[in-house]
PDB file of N, CA and C in Angstrom:
ATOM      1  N   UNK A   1     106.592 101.995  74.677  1.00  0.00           N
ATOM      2  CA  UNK A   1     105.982 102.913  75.635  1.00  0.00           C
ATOM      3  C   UNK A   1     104.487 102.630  75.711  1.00  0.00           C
ATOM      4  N   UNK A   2     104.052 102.843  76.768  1.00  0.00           N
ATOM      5  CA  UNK A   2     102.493 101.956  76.855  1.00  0.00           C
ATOM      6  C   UNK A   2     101.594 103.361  76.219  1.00  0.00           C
ATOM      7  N   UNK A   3     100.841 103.066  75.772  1.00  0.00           N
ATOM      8  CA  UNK A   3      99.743 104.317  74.952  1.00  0.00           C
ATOM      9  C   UNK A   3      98.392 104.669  76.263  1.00  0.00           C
ATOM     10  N   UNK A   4      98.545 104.255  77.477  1.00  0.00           N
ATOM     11  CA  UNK A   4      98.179 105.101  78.176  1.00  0.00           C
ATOM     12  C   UNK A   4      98.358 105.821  79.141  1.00  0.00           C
ATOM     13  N   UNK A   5      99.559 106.545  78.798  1.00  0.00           N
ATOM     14  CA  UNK A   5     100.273 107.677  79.326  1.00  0.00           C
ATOM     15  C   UNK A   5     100.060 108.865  78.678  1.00  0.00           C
ATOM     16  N   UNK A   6      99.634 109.868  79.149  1.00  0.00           N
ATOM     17  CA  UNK A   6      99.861 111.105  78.408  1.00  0.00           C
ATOM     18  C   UNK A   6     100.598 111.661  77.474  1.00  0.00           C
ATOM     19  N   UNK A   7     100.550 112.358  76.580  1.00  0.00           N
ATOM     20  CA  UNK A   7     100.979 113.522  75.745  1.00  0.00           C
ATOM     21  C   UNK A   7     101.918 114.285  76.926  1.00  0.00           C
ATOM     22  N   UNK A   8     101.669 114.850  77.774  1.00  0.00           N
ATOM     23  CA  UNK A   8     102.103 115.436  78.896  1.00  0.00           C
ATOM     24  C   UNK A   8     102.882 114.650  80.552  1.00  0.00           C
ATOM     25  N   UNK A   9     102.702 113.799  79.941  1.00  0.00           N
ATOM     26  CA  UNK A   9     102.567 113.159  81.356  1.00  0.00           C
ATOM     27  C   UNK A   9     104.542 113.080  81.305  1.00  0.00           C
ATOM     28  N   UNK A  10     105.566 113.669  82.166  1.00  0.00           N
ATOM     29  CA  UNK A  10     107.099 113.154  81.806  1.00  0.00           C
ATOM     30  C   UNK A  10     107.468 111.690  82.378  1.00  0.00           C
ATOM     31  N   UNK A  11     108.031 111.419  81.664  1.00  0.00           N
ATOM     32  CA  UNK A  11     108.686 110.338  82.432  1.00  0.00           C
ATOM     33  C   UNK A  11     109.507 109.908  82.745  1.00  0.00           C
ATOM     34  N   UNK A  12     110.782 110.905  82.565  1.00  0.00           N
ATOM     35  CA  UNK A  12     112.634 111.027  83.436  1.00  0.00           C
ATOM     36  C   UNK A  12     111.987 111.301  84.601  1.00  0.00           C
ATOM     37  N   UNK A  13     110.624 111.925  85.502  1.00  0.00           N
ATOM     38  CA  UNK A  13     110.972 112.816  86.514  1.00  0.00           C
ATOM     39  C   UNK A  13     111.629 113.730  86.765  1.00  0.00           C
ATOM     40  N   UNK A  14     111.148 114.242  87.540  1.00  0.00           N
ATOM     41  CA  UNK A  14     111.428 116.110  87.633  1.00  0.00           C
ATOM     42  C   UNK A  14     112.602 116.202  87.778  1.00  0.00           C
ATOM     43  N   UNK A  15     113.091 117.603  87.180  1.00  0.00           N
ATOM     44  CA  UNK A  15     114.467 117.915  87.408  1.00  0.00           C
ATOM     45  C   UNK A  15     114.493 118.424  88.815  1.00  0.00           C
ATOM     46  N   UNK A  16     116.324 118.459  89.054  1.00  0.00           N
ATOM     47  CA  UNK A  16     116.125 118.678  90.769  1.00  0.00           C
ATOM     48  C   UNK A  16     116.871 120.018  90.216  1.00  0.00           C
ATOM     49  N   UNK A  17     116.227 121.308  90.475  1.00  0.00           N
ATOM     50  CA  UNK A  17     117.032 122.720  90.650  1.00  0.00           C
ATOM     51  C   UNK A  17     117.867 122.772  91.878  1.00  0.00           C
ATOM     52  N   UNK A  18     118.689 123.257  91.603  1.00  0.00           N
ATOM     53  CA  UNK A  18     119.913 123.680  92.537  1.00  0.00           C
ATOM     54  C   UNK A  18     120.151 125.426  92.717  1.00  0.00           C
ATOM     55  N   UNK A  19     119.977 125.881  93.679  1.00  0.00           N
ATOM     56  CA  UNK A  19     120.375 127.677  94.081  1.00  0.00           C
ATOM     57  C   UNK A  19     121.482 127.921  94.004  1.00  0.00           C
ATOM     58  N   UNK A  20     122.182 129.201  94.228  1.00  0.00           N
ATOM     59  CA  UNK A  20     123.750 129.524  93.782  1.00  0.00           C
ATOM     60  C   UNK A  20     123.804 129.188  94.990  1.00  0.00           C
ATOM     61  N   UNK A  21     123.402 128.787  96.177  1.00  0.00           N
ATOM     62  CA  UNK A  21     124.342 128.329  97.364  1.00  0.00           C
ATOM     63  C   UNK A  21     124.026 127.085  97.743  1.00  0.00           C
ATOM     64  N   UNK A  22     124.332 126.071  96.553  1.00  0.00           N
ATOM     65  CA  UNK A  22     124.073 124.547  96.651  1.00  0.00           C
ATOM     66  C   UNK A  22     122.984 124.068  97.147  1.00  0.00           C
ATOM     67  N   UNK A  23     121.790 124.558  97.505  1.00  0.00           N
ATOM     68  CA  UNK A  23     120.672 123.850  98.409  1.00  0.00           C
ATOM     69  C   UNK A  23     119.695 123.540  97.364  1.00  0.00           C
ATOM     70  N   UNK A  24     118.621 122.870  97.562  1.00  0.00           N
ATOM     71  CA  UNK A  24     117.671 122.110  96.655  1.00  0.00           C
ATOM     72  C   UNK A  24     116.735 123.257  96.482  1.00  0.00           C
ATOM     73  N   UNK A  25     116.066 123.663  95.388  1.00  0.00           N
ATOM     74  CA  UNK A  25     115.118 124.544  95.207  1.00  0.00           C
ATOM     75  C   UNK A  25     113.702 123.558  95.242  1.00  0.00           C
ATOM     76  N   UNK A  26     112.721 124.513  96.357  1.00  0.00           N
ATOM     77  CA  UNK A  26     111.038 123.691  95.926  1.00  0.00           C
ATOM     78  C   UNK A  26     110.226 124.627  96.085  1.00  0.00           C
ATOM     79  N   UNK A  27     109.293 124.113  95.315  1.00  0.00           N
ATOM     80  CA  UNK A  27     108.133 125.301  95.055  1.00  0.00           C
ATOM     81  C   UNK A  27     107.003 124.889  96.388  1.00  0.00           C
ATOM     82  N   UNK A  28     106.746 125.996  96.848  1.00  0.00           N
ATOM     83  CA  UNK A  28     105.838 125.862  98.244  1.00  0.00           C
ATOM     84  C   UNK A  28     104.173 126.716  97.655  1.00  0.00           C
ATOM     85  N   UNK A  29     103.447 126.495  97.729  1.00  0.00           N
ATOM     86  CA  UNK A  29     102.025 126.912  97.647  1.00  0.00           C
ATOM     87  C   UNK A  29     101.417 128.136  99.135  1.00  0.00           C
ATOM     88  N   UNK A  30     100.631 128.960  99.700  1.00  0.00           N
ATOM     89  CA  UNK A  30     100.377 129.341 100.497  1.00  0.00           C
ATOM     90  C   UNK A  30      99.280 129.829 100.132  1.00  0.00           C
ATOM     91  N   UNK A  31      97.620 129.962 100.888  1.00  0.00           N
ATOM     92  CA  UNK A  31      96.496 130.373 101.093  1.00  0.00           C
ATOM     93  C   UNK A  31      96.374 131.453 101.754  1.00  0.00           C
ATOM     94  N   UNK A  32      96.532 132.714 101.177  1.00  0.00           N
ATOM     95  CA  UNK A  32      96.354 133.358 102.643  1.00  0.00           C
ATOM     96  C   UNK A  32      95.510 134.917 101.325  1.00  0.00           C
ATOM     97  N   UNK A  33      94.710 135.529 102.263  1.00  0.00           N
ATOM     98  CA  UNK A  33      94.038 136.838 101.834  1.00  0.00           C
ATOM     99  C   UNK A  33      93.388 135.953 100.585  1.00  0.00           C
ATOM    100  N   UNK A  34      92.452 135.239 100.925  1.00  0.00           N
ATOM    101  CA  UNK A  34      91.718 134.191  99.684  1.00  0.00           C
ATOM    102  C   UNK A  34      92.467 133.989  97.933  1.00  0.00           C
ATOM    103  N   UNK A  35      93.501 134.343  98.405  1.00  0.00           N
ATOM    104  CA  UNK A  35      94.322 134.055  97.192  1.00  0.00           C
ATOM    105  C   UNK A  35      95.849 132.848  97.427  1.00  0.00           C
ATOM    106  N   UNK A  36      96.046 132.027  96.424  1.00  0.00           N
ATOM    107  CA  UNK A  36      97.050 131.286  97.179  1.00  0.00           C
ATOM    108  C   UNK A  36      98.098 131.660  95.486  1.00  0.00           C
ATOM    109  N   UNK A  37      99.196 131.394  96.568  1.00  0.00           N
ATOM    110  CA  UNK A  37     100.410 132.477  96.294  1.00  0.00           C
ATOM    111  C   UNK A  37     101.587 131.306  96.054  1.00  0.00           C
ATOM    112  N   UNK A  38     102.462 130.954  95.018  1.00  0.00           N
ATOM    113  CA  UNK A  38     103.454 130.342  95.117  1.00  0.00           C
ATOM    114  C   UNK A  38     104.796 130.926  94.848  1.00  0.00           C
ATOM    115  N   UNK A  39     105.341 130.379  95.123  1.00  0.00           N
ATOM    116  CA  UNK A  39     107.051 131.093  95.759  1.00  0.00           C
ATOM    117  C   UNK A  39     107.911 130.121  96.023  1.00  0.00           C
ATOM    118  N   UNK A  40     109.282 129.538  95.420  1.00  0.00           N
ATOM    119  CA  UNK A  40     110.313 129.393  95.685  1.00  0.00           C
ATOM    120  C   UNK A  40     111.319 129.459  97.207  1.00  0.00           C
ATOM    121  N   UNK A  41     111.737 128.310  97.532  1.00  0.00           N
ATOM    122  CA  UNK A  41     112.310 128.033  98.900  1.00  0.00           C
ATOM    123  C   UNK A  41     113.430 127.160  98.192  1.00  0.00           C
ATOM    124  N   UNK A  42     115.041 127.804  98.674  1.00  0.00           N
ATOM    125  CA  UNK A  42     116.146 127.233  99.218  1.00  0.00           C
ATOM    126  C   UNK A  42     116.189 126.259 100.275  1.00  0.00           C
ATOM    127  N   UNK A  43     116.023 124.945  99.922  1.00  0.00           N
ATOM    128  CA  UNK A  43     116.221 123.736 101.039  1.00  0.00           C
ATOM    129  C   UNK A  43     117.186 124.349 102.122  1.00  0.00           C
ATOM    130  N   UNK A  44     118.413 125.219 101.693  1.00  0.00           N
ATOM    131  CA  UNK A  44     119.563 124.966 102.409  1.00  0.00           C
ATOM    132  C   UNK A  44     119.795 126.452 103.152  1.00  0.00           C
ATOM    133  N   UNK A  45     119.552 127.574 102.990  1.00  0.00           N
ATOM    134  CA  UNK A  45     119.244 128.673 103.357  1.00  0.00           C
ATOM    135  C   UNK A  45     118.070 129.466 103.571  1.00  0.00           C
ATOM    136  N   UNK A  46     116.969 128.774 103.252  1.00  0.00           N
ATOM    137  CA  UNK A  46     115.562 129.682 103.586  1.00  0.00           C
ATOM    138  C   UNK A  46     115.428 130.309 102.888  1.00  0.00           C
ATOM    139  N   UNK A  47     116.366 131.109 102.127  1.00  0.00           N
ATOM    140  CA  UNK A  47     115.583 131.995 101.068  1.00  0.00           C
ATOM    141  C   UNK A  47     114.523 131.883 100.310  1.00  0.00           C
ATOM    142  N   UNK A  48     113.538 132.647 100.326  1.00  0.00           N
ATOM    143  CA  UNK A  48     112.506 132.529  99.480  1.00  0.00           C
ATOM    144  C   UNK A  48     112.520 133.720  98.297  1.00  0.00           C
ATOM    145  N   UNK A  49     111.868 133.635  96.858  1.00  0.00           N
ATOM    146  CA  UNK A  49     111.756 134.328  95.533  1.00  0.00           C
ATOM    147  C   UNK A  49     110.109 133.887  95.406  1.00  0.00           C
ATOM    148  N   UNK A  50     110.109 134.826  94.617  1.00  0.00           N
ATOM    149  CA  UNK A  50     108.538 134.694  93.645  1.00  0.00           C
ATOM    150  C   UNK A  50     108.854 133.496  92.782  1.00  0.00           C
ATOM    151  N   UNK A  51     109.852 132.935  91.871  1.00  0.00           N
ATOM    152  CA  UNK A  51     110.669 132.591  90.986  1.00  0.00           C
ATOM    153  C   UNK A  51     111.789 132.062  91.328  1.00  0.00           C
ATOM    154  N   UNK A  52     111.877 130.281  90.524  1.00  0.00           N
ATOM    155  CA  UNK A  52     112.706 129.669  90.774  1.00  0.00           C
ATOM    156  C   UNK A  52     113.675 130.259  90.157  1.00  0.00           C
ATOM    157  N   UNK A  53     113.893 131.014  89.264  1.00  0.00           N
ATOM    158  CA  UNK A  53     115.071 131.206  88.488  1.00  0.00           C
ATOM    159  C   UNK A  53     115.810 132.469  88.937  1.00  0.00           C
ATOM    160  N   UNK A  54     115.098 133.351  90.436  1.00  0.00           N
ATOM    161  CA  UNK A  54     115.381 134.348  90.623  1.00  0.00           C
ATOM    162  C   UNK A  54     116.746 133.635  92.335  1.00  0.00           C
ATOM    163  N   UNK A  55     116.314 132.299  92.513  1.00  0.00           N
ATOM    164  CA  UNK A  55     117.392 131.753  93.321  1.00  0.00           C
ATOM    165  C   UNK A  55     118.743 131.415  92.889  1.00  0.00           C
ATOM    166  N   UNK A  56     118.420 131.064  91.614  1.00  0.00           N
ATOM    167  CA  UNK A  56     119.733 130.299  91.010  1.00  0.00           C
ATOM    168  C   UNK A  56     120.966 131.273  90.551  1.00  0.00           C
TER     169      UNK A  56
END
């Protein structure tokens, strides 16, 4: 393993989450009221959560 890679740095690549209604889970970012806000999106239904784990 080369020694200049991080402590942190992974290197399988990210896991892919899956929702209880088969669609890809991704985390979306948003700016809005000078605060930015992230939240959870169902590739396959739109649903959005505060929390990936609140899709699955």
């Amino acid at each position: 393993m080369p020694g200049n890679v991080s402590k942190n740095a992974k290197r399988e690549g990210a896991k892919v989450l899956t929702s209880r209604w088969g669609g890809v889970i991704k985390m979306k970012s948003v700016f809005e009221n000078g605060k930015l806000r992230h939240f959870a999106v169902c590739e396959k239904t739109g649903n959005t959560a505060r929390k990936a784990k609140d899709l699955m």
